[in-house]
Protein backbone atom coordinates (compact mmCIF):
# COMPACT_ATOMS: atom_id res chain seq x y z
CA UNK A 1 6.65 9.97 -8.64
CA UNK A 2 3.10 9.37 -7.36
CA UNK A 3 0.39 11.18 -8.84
CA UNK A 4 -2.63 8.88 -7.58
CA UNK A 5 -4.02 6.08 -5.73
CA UNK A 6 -2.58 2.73 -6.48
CA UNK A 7 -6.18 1.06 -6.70
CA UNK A 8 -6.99 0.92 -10.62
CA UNK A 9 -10.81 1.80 -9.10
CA UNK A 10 -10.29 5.01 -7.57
CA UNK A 11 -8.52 8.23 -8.98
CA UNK A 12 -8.17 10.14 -6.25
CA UNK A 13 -5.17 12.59 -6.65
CA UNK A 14 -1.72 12.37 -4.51
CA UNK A 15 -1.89 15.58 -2.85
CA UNK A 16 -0.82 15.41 1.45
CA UNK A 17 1.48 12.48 3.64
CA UNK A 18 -0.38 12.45 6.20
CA UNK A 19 -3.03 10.83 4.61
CA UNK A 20 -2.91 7.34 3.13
CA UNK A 21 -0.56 5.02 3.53
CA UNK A 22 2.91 5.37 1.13
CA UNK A 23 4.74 2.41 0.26
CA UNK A 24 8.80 2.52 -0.90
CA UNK A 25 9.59 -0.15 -2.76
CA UNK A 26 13.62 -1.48 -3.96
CA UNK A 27 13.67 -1.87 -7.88
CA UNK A 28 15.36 -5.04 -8.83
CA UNK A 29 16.96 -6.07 -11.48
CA UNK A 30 17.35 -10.06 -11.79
CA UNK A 31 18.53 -10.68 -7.41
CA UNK A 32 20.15 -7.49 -7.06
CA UNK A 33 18.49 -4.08 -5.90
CA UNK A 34 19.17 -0.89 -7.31
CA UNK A 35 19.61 2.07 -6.02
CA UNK A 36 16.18 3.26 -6.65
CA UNK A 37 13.15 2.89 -5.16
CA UNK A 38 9.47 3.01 -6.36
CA UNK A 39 6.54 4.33 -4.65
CA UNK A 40 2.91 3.27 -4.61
CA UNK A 41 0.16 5.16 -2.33
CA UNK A 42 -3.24 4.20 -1.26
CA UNK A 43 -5.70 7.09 -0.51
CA UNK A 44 -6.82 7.38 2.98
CA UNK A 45 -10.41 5.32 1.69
CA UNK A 46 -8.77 2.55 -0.15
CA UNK A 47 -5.98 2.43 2.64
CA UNK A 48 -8.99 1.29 4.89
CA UNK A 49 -10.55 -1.76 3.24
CA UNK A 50 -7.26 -2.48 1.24
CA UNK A 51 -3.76 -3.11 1.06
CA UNK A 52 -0.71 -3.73 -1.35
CA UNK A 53 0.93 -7.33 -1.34
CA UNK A 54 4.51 -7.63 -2.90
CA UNK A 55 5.84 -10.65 -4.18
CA UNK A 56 9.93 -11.16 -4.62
CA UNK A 57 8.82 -12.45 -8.31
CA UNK A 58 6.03 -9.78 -9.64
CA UNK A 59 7.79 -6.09 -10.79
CA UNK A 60 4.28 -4.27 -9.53
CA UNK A 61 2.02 -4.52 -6.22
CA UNK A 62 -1.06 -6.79 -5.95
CA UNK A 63 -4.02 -5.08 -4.45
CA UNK A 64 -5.72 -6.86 -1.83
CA UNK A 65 -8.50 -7.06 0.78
CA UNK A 66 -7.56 -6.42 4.16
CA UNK A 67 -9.49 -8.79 6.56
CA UNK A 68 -11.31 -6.35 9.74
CA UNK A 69 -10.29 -7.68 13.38
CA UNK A 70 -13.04 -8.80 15.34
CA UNK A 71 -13.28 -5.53 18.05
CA UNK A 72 -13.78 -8.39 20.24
CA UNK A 73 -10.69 -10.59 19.46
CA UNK A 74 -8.55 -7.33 19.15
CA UNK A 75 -5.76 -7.28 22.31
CA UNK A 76 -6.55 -4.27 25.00
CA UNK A 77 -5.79 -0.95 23.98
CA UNK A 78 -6.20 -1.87 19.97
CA UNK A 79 -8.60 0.21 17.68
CA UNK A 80 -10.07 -1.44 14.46
């Protein structure tokens, strides 16, 4: 169950959906998925400036940066 933000940093408590972003991830055991799945969440601040990266060969999520669009390079219609 999630209970807080994925980021190490920040502490902020799992409370709502709608805000963040939720990730479901398959557990694995050596190439074969379970039937369970584990969740990470990143709070609604670290969901802006960051995101999770996961690798076939790592059992947890890397954070990462998230690079910002140029408004200016962004197709019609796109918000940063």
């Amino acid at each position: 169950m999630v209970s807080q933000c994925a980021n190490p940093g920040c502490h902020e408590p799992f409370v709502y959906f709608h805000s963040g972003k939720l990730f479901a991830v398959p557990q694995r055991i050596g190439r074969v998925a379970r039937a369970t799945v584990e969740c990470f969440w990143l709070c609604q601040r670290c969901a802006e400036s960051m995101a999770l990266e996961f690798r076939p060969s790592g059992d947890h999520p890397e954070l990462v940066v998230r690079r910002k669009v140029m408004a200016s390079r962004q197709p019609a219609g796109c918000k940063a």
